[in-house]
Protein backbone atom coordinates (compact mmCIF):
# COMPACT_ATOMS: atom_id res chain seq x y z
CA UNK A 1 11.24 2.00 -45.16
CA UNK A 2 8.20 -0.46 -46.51
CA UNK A 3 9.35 -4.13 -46.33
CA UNK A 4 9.11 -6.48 -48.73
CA UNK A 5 6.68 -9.39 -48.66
CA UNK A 6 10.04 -11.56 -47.94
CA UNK A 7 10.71 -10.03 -45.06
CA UNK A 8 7.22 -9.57 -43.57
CA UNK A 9 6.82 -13.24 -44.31
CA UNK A 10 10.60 -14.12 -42.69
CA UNK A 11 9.83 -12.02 -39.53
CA UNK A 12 6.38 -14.09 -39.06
CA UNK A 13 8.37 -16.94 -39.18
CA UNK A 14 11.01 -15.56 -36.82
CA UNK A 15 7.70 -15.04 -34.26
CA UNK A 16 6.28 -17.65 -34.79
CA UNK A 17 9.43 -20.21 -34.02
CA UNK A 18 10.00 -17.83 -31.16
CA UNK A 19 6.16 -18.22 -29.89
CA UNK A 20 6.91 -22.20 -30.65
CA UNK A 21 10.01 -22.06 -28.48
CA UNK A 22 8.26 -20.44 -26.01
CA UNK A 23 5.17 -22.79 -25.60
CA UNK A 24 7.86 -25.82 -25.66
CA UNK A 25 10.05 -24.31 -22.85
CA UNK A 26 6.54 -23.60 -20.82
CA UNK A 27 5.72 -27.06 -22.14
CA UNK A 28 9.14 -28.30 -20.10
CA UNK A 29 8.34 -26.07 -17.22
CA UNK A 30 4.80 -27.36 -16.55
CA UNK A 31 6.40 -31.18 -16.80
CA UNK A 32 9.08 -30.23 -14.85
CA UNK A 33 6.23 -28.72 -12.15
CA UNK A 34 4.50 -31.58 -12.63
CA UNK A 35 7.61 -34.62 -12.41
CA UNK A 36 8.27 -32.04 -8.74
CA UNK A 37 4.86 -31.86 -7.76
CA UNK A 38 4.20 -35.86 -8.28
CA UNK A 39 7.36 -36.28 -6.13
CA UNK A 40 5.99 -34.04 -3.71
CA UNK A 41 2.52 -35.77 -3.50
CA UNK A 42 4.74 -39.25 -2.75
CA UNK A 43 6.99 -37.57 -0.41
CA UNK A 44 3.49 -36.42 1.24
CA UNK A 45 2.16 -39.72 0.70
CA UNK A 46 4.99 -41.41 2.14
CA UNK A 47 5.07 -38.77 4.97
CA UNK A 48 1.53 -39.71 6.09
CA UNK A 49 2.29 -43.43 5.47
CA UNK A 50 5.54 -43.21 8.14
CA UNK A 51 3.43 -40.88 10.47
CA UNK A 52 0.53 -43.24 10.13
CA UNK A 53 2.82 -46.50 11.16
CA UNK A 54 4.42 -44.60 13.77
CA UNK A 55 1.32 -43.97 15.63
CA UNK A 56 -0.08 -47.22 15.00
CA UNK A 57 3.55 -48.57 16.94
CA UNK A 58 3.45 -45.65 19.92
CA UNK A 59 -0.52 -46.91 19.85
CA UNK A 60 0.46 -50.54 19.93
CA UNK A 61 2.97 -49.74 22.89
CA UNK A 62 0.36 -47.79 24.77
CA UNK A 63 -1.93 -50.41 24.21
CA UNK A 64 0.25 -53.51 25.75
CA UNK A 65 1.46 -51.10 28.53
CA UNK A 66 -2.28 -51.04 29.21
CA UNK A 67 -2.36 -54.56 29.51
CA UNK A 68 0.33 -55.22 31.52
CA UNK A 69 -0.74 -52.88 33.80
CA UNK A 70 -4.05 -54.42 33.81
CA UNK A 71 -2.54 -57.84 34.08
CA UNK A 72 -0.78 -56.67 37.03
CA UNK A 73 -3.71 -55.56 38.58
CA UNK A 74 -5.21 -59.08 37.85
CA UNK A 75 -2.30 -60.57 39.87
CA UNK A 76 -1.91 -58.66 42.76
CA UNK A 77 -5.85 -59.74 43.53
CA UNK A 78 -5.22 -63.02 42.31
CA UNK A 79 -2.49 -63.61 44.65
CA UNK A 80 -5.03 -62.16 47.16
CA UNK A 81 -7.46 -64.39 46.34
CA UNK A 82 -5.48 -67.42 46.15
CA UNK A 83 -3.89 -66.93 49.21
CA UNK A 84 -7.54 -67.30 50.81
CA UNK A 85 -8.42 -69.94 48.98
CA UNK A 86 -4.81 -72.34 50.06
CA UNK A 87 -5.26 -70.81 53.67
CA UNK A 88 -9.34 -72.60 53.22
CA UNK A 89 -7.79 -75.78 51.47
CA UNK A 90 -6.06 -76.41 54.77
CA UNK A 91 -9.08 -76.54 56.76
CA UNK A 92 -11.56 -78.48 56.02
CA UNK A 93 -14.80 -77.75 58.10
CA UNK A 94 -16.87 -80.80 57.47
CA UNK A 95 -13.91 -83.54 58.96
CA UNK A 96 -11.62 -82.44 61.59
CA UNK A 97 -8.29 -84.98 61.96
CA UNK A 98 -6.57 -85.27 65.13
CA UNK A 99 -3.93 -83.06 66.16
CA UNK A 100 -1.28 -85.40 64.98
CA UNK A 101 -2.69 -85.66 61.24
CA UNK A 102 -3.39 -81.82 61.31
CA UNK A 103 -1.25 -79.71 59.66
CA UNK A 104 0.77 -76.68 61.06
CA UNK A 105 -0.48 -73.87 59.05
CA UNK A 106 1.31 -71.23 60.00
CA UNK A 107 4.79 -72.65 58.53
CA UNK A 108 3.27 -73.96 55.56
CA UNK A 109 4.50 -72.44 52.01
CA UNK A 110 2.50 -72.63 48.82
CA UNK A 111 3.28 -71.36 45.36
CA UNK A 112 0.52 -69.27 43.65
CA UNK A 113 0.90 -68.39 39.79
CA UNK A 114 3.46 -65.72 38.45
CA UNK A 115 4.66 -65.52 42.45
CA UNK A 116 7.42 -66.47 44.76
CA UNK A 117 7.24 -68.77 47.33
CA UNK A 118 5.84 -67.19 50.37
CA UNK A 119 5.17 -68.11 53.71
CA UNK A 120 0.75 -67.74 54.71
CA UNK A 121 0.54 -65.78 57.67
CA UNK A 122 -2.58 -64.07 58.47
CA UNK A 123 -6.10 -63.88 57.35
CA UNK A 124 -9.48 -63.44 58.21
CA UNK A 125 -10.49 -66.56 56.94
CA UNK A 126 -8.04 -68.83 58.45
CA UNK A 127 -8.35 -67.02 61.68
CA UNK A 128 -12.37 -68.11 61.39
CA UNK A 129 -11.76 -71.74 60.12
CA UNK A 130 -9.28 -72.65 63.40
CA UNK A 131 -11.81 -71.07 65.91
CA UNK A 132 -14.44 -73.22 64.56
CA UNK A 133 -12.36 -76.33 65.22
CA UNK A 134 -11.83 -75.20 68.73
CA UNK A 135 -15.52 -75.92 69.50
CA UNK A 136 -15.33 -79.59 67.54
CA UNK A 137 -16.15 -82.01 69.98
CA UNK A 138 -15.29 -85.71 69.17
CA UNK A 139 -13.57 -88.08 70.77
CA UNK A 140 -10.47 -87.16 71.99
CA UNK A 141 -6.83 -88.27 70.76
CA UNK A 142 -4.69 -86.82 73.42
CA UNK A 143 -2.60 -89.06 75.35
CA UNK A 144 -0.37 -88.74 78.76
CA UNK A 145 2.91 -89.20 75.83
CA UNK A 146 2.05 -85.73 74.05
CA UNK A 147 2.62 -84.08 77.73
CA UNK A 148 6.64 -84.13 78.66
CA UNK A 149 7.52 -85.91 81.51
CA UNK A 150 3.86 -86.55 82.33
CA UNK A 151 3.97 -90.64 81.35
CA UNK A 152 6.87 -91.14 83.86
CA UNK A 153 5.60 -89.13 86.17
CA UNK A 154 2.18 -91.00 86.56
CA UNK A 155 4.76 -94.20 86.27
CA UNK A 156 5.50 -93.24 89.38
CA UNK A 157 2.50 -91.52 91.43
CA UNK A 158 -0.06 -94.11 90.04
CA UNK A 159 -2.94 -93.61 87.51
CA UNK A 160 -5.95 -92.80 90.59
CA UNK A 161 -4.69 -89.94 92.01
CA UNK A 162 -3.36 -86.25 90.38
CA UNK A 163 0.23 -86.42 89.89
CA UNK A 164 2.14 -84.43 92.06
CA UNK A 165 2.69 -81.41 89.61
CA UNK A 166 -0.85 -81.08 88.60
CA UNK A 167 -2.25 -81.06 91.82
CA UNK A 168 -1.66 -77.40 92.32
CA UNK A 169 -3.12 -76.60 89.01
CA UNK A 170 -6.30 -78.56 89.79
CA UNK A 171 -6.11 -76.47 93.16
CA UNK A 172 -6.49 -72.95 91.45
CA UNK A 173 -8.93 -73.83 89.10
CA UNK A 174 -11.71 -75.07 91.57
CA UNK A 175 -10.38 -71.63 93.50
CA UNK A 176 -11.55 -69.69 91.12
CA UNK A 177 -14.11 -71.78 88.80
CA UNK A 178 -15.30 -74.33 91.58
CA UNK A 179 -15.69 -77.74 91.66
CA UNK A 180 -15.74 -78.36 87.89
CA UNK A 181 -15.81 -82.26 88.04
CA UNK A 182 -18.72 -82.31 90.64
CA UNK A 183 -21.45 -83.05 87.93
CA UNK A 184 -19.35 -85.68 86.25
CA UNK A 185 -20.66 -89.06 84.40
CA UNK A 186 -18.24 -91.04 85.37
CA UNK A 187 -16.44 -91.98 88.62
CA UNK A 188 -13.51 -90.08 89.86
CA UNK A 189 -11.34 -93.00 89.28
CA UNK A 190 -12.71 -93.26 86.01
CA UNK A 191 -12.24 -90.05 85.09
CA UNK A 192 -8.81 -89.35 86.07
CA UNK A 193 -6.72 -90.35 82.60
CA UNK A 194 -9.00 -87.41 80.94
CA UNK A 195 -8.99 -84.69 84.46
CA UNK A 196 -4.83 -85.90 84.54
CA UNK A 197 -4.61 -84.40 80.37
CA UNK A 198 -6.60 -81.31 81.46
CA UNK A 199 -4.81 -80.08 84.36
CA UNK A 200 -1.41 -81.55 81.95
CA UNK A 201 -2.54 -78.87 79.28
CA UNK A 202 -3.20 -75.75 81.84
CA UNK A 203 0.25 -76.47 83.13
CA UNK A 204 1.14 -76.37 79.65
CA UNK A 205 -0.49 -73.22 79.00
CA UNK A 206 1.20 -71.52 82.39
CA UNK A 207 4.82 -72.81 81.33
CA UNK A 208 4.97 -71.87 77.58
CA UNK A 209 4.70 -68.52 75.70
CA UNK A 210 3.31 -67.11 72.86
CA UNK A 211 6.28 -67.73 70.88
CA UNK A 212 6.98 -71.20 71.82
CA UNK A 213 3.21 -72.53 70.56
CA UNK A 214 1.58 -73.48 67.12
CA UNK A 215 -1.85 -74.57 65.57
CA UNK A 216 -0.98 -78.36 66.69
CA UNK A 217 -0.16 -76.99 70.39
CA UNK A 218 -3.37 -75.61 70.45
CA UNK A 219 -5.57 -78.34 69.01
CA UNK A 220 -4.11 -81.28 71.39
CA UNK A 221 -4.73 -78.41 74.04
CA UNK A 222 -8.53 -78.48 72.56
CA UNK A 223 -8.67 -82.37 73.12
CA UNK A 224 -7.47 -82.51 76.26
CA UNK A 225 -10.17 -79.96 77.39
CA UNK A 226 -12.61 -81.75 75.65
CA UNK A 227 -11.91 -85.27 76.81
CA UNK A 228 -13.27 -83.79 80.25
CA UNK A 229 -15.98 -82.03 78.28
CA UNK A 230 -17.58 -84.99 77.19
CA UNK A 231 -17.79 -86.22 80.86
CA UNK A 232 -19.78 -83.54 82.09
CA UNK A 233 -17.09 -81.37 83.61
CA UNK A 234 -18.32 -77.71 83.55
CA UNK A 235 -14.38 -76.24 81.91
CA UNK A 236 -16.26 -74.11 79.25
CA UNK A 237 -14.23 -71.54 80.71
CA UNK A 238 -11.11 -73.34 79.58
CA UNK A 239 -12.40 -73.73 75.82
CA UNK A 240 -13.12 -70.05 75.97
CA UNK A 241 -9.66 -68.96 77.24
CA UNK A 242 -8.19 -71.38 74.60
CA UNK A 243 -9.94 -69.50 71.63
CA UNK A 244 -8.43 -66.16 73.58
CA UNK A 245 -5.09 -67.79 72.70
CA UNK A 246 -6.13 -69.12 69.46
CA UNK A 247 -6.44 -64.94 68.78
CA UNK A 248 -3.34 -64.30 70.08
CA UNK A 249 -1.64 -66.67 68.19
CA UNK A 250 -2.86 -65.41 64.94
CA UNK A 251 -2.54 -61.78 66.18
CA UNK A 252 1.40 -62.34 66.24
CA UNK A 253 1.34 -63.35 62.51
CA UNK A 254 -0.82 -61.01 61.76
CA UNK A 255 1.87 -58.67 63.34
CA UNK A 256 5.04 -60.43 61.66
CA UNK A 257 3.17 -60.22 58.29
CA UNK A 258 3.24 -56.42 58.55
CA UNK A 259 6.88 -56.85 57.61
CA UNK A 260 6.49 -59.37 54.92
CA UNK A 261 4.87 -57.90 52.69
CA UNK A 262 7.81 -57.21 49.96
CA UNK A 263 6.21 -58.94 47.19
CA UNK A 264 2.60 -56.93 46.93
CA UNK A 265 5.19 -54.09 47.23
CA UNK A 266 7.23 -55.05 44.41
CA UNK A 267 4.01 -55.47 42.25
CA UNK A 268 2.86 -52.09 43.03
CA UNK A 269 5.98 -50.49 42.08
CA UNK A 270 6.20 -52.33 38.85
CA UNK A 271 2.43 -51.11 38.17
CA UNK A 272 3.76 -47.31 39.04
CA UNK A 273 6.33 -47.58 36.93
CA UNK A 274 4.59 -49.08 33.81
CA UNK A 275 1.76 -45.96 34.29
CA UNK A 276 4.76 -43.74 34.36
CA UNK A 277 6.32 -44.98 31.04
CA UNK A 278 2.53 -44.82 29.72
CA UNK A 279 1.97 -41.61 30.36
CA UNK A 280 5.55 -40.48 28.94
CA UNK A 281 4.80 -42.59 25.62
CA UNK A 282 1.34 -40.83 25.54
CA UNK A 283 3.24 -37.35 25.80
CA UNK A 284 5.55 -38.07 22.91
CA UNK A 285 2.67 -39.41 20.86
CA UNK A 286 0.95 -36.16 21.12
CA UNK A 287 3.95 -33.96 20.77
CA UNK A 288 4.29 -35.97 17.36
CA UNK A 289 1.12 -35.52 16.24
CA UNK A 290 1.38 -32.23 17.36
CA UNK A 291 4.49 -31.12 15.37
CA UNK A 292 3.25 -32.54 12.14
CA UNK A 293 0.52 -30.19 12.01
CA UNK A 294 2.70 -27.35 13.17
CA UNK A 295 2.78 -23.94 11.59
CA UNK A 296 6.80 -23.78 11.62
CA UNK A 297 6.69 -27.11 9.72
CA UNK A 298 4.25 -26.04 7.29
CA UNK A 299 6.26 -22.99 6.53
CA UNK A 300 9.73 -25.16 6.15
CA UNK A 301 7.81 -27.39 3.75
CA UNK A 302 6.71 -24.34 1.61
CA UNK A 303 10.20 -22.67 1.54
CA UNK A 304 11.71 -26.31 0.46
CA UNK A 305 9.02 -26.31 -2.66
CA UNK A 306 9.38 -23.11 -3.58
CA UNK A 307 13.23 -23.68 -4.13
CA UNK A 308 13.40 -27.22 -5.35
CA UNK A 309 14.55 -27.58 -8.75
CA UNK A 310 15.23 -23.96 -8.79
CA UNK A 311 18.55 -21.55 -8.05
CA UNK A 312 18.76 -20.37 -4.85
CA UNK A 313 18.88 -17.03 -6.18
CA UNK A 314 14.77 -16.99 -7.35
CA UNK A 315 12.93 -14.37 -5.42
CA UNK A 316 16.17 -12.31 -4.75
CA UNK A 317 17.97 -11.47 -8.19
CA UNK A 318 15.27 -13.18 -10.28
């Protein structure tokens, strides 16, 4: 059946509000797409922004665990270093005091920077310094008072003659060395006060130990063997042995130091310990960076577009 120009004209309409309809609910779809896909872009955005201040903090961490570590480093050779330089502050080269005004270095305790208080026991340095002193020769400060029993003893024997007790020490020196006064400047009687403190500080030397002697021992030692020095008495032999003992000495705290060394230890844990945590922090950062690239992510991200907005239903009964 022909229709009539009416209803020709009413079906156009009838398409045309349908093709209308149409382009406005594709009109709603494409703003729809584009309100998700601008909300995607932030999410994205905002993504890259968290991502990007995360690894700027596991960077910043990295980067003071760096420095700590470093600043460690600093300190354990500082502490070196200024341990030689207190151990040189206490001898001073150029002016050597008496054995009295010296100090005992060996029990003193200094405080270096960002350490405990430690007792200086050993070091090249100091072991250098003391033997130098041990061929100083000024006047010497040694009296028969810094020898015990030696004052009272003379009290009694008289001041020209070897006490009793030293006479057998004088005895097995010229034994063995020979007659070291022969070649004197002075008169025997003369030089008796200095030959009475040199045969006082091998007696000395015979009765006490290693233990029992420190850096003052051993510098009135020096005096007394140079206040016979400085008269011509051939003892060289004596200064020698003395530095021998010197050696000794500082072998012993070199020895004691081996077990003292707790606090270089305690640094050099700390520094393995920070490098561990560095290298853990480094791991994460990569496994981070790692997994936001990943293909298992990317996938997860496509599947959550594809259904945003949408029934869960689209792609299986639609």
């Amino acid at each position: 059946m022909d229709q009539t120009e009416e209803q020709k004209k009413a079906k156009k309409r009838e398409g045309d509000r349908r093709y209308r309809a149409n382009r406005k609910a594709d009109f709603k779809r494409l703003q729809k797409a584009e309100v998700h896909l601008t909300a995607l872009v932030e999410g994205l955005q905002n993504q890259t922004r968290q991502l990007g201040e995360h690894n700027e903090w596991l960077m910043g961490k990295v980067s003071n665990l760096e420095h700590t570590i470093h600043e460690l480093h600093l300190q354990n050779q500082q502490l070196m270093q200024e341990s030689i330089k207190t151990v040189d502050s206490f001898f001073d080269i150029g002016s050597f005091p008496s054995p009295n005004e010296e100090v005992a270095i060996g029990n003193s305790i200094t405080q270096l920077p960002g350490s405990s208080q430690f007792a200086i026991q050993y070091s090249d340095e100091l072991v250098e310094d003391f033997i130098k002193k041990l061929y100083v020769r000024e006047k010497s400060n040694v009296s028969f008072s810094d020898f015990e029993g030696l004052r009272d003893e003379i009290e009694m024997s008289g001041i020209n003659s070897l006490p009793p007790s030293l006479a057998p020490i004088d005895t097995s020196i010229k034994e063995i060395y020979g007659d070291f006064a022969a070649d004197g400047t002075q008169s025997s009687c003369t030089a008796m006060p200095s030959h009475i403190v040199f045969c006082a500080a091998i007696k000395e030397m015979q009765n006490l130990s290693l233990q029992q002697i420190d850096e003052r021992k051993i510098l009135l030692w020096r005096d007394a063997i140079n206040s016979v020095l400085n008269i011509n008495f051939k003892v060289e032999f004596a200064i020698e042995h003395l530095k021998q003992i010197a050696r000794a000495y500082f072998g012993l705290k070199a020895l004691s130091e081996q077990d003292n060394v707790s606090e270089l230890w305690d640094i050099r844990k700390r520094i393995s310990e920070l490098e561990i945590e560095k290298r853990d922090l480094e791991g994460k950062y990569a496994e981070r960076v790692e997994e936001r690239s990943s293909e298992i992510r990317k996938q997860c991200v496509r599947a959550a577009e594809y259904f945003d907005g949408y029934s869960l239903c689209v792609g299986l009964l639609y």
